[in-house]
Structure formats: structure tokens, C-alpha cells
N, C-alpha and C. Protein backbone atom coordinates (compact mmCIF):
# COMPACT_ATOMS: atom_id res chain seq x y z
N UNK A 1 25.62 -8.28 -15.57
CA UNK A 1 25.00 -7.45 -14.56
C UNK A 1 23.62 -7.03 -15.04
N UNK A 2 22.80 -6.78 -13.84
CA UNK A 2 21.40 -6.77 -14.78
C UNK A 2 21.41 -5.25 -14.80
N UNK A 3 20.45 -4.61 -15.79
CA UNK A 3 20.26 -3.67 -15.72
C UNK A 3 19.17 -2.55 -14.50
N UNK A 4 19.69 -1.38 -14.62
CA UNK A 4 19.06 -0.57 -13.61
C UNK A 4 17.78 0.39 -14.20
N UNK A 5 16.89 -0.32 -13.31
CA UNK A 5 15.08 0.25 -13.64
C UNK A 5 14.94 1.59 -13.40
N UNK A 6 14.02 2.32 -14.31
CA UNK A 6 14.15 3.80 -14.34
C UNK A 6 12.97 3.79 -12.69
N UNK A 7 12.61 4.51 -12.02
CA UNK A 7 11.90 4.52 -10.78
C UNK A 7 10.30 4.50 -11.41
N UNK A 8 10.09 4.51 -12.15
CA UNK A 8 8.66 4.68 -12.69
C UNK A 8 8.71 3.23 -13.53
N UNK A 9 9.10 2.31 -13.85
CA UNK A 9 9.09 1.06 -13.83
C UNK A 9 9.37 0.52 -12.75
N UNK A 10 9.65 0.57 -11.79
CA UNK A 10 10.16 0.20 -10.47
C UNK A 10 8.43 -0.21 -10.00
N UNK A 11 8.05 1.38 -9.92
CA UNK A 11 6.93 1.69 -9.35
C UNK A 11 5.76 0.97 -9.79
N UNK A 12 5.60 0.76 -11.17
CA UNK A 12 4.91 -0.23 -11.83
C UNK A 12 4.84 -1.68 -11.55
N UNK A 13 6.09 -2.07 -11.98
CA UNK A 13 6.38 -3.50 -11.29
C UNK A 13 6.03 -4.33 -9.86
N UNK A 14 5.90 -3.05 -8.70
CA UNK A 14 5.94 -3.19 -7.23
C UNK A 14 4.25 -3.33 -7.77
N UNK A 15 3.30 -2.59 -8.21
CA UNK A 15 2.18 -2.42 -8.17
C UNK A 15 1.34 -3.63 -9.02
N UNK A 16 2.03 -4.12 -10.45
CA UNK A 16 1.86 -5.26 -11.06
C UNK A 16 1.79 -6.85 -10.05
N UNK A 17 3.03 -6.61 -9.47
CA UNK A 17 3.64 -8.22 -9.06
C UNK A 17 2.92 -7.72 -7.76
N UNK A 18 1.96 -7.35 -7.03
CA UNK A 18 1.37 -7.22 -5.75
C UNK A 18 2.54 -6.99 -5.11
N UNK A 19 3.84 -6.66 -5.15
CA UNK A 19 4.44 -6.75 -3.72
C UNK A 19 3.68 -5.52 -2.63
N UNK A 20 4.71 -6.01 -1.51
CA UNK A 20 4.81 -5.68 -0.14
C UNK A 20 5.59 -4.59 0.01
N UNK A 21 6.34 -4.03 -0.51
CA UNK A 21 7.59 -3.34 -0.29
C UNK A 21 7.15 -1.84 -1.27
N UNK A 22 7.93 -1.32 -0.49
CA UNK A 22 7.82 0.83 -1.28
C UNK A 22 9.42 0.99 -1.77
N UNK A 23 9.37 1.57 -2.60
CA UNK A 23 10.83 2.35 -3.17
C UNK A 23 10.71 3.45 -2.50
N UNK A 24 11.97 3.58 -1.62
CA UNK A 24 12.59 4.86 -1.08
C UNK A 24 13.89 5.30 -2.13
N UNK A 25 13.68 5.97 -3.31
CA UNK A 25 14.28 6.18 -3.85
C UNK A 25 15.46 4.73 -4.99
N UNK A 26 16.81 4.84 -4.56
CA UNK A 26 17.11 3.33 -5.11
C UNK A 26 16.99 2.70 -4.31
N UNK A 27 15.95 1.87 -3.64
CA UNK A 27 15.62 1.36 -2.25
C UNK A 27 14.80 0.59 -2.28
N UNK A 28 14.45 -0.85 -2.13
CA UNK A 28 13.34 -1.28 -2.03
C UNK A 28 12.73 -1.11 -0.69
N UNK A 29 12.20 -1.46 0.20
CA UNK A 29 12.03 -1.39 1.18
C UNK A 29 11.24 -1.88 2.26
N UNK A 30 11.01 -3.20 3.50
CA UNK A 30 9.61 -3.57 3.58
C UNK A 30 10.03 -3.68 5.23
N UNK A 31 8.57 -3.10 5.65
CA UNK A 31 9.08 -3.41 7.10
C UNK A 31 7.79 -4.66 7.82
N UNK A 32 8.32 -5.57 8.77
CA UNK A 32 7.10 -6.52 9.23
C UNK A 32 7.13 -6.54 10.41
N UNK A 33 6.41 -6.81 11.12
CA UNK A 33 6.64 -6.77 12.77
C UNK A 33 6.17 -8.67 12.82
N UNK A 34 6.89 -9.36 13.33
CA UNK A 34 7.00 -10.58 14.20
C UNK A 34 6.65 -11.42 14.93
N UNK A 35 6.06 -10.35 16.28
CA UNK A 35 5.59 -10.83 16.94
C UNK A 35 6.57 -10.66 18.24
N UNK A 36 7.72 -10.81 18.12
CA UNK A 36 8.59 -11.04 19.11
C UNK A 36 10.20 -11.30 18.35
N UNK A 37 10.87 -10.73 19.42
CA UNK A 37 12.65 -11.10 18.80
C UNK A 37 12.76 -12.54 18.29
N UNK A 38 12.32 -13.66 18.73
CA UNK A 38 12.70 -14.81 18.29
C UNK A 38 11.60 -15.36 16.77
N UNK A 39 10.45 -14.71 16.67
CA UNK A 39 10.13 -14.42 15.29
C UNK A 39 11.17 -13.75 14.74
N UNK A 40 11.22 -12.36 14.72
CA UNK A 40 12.12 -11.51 14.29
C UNK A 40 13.45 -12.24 13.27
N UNK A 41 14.44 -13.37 14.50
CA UNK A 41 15.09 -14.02 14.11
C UNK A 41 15.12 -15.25 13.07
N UNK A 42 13.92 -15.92 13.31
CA UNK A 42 13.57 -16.71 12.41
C UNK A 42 12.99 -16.44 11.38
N UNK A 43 12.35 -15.03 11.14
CA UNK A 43 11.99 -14.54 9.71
C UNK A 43 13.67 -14.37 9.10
N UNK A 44 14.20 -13.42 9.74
CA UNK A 44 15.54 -13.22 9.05
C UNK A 44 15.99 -14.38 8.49
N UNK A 45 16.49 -15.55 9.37
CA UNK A 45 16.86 -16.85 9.05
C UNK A 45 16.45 -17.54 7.76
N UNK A 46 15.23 -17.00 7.75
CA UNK A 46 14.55 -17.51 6.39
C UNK A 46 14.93 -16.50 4.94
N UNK A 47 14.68 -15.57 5.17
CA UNK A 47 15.19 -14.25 4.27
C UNK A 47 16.58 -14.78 4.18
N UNK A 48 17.24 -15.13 4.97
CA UNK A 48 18.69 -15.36 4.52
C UNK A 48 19.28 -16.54 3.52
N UNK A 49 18.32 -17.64 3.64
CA UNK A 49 18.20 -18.56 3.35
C UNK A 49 17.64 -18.43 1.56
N UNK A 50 16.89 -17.61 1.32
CA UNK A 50 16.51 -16.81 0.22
C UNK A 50 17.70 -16.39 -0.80
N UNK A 51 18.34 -15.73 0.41
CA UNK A 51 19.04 -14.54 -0.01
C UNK A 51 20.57 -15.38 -1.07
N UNK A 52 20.87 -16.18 0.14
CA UNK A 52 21.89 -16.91 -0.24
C UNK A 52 22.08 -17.79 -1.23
N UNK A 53 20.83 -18.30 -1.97
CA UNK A 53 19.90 -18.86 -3.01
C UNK A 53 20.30 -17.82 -3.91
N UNK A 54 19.90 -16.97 -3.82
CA UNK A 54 19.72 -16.08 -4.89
C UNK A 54 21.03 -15.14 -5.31
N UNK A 55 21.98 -15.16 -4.20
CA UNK A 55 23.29 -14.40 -4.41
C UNK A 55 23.31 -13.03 -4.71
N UNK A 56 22.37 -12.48 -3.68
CA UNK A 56 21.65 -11.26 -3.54
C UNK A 56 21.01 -10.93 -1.99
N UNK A 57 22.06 -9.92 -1.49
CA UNK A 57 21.53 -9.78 -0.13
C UNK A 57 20.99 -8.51 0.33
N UNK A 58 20.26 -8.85 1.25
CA UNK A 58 19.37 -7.18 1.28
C UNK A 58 20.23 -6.90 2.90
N UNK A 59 19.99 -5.50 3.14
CA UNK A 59 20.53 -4.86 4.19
C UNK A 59 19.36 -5.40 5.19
N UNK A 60 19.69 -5.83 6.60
CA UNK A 60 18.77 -6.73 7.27
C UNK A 60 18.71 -5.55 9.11
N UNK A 61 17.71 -4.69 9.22
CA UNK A 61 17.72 -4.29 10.84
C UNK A 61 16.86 -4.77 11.38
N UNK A 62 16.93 -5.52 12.79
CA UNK A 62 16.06 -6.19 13.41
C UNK A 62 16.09 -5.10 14.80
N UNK A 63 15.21 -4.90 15.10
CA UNK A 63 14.59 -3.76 16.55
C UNK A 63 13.49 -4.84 17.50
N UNK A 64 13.87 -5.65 17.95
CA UNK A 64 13.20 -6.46 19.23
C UNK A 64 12.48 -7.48 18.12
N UNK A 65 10.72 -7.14 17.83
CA UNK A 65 9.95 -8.21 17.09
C UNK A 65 9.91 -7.44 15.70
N UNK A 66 10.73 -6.14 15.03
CA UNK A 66 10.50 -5.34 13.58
C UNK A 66 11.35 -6.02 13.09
N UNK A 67 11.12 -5.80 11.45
CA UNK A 67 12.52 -6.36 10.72
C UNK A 67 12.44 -5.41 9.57
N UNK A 68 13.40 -4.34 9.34
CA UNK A 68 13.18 -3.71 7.98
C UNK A 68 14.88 -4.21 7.16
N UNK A 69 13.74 -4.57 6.32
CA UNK A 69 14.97 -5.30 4.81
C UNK A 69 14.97 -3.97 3.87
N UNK A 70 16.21 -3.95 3.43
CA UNK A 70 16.06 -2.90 2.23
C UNK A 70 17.00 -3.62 0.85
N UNK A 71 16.33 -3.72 -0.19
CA UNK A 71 17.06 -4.23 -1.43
C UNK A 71 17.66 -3.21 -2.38
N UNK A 72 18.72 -3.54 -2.59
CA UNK A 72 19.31 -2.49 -3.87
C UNK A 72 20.24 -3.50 -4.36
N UNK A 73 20.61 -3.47 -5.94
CA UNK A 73 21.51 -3.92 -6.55
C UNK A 73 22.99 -2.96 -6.62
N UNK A 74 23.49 -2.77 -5.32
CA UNK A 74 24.67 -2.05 -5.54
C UNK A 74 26.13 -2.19 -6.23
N UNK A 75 25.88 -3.16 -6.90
CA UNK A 75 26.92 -2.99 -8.17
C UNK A 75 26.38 -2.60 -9.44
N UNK A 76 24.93 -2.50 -9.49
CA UNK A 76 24.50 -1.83 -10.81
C UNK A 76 24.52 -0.17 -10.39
N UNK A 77 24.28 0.03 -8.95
CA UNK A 77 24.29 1.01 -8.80
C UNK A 77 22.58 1.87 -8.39
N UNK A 78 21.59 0.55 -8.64
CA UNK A 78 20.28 1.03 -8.59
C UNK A 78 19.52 -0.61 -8.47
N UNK A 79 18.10 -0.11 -8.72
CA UNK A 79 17.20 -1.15 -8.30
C UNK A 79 17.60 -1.86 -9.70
N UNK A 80 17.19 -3.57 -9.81
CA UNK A 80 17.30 -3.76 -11.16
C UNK A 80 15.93 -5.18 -10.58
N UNK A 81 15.91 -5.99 -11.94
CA UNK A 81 14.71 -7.40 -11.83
C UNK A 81 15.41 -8.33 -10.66
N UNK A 82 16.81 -7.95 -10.25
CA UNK A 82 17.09 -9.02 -9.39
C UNK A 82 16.61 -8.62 -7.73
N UNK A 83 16.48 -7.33 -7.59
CA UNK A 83 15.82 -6.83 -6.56
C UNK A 83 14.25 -7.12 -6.22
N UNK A 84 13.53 -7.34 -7.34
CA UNK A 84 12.08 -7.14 -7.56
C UNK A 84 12.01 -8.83 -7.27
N UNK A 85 12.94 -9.62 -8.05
CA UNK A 85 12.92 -10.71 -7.94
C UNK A 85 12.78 -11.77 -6.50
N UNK A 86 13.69 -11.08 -6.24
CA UNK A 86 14.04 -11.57 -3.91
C UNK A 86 12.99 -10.90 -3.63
N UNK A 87 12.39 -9.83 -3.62
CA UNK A 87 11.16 -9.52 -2.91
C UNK A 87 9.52 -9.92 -2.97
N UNK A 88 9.34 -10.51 -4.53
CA UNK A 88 8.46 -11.37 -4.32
C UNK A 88 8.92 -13.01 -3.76
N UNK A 89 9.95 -12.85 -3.84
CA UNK A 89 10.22 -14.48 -2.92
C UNK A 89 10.25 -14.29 -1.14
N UNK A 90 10.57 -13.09 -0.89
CA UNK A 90 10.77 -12.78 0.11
C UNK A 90 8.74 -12.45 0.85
N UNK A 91 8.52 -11.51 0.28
CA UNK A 91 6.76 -11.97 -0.13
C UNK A 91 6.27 -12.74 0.22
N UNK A 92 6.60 -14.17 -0.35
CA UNK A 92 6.22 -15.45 0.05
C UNK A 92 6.72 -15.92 1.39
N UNK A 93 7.48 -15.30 1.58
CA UNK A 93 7.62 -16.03 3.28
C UNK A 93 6.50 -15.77 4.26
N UNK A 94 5.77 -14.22 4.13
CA UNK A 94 5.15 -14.04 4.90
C UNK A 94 3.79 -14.65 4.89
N UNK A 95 3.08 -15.09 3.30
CA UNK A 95 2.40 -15.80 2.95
C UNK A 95 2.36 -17.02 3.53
N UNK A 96 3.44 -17.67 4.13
CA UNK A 96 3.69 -18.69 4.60
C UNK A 96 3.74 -18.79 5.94
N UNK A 97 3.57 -17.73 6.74
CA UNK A 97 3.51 -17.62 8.25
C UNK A 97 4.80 -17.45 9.16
């Protein structure tokens, strides 16, 4: 199990690796807007596709064309590198259109 990042390495890391995403506490967190529900869907689709790769799934709400993902490692109990990890991959999707 990987280990769990104190929030001030968290905070570092998010700011190092450029991500996209804010810590809400043990939370990663990123919200994108789409364009439309059937973006919406096909970003998810892709995030899932990630996700399932990685054997690490983020909590997924879709609201018409929004999508807010939230990452936590809840068997460590907190954020850990495998969270930070899916979100710069996750990152790259949007890089990608």
C-alpha cells in the first residue's frame, strides 16, 4: 500500500508536477466543463479507461457538460503518489482535447 502524503507535500507536488487539480483536504480535486453532456461522457470514458489501467478510481459527477473527479487513496486512508500519479495522466487527457 503506498504511503499517505502529509498535505504540505501534497501541496508541493500539485505545484511541482503543474497539475490541474486543488486538495480539498484528503481530496484531490478537478473540475472541467466539456462543452456539452456527450463531451462530458466521453471525457469520463477516457478517465475511465485511465483509471482501470491504473487500478485506481476516482469518484466521477457529471452535471450536463461539468465533470468533477475527486481522487483519494481510500484504503491508505489519505492522498498518497498513486493519486498524484492518475492526475497527471488524467492532465493529459485534457492536453489532448
Amino acid at each position: 500500500m503506498s504511503a499517505v502524503l502529509a498535505p504540505a507535500e501534497v501541496d508541493a507536488e500539485i505545484d511541482r508536477r503543474g497539475l490541474r487539480w486543488r486538495r480539498d483536504g484528503s481530496v484531490l480535486v478537478k473540475e472541467v466543463d466539456r462543452g456539452d453532456f456527450g463531451g462530458a461522457l466521453d471525457y469520463v470514458n477516457r478517465v475511465g479507461a485511465l483509471a482501470a489501467a491504473a487500478n485506481h478510481h476516482p469518484d466521477v459527477d457529471i452535471r450536463w457538460r461539468n465533470v468533477v473527479l475527486r481522487l483519494s487513496t481510500h484504503s491508505a486512508g489519505g492522498l498518497t503518489e498513486m493519486d498524484l500519479a492518475l492526475a497527471a495522466q488524467i492532465d493529459a487527457l485534457d492536453d489532448e482535447g
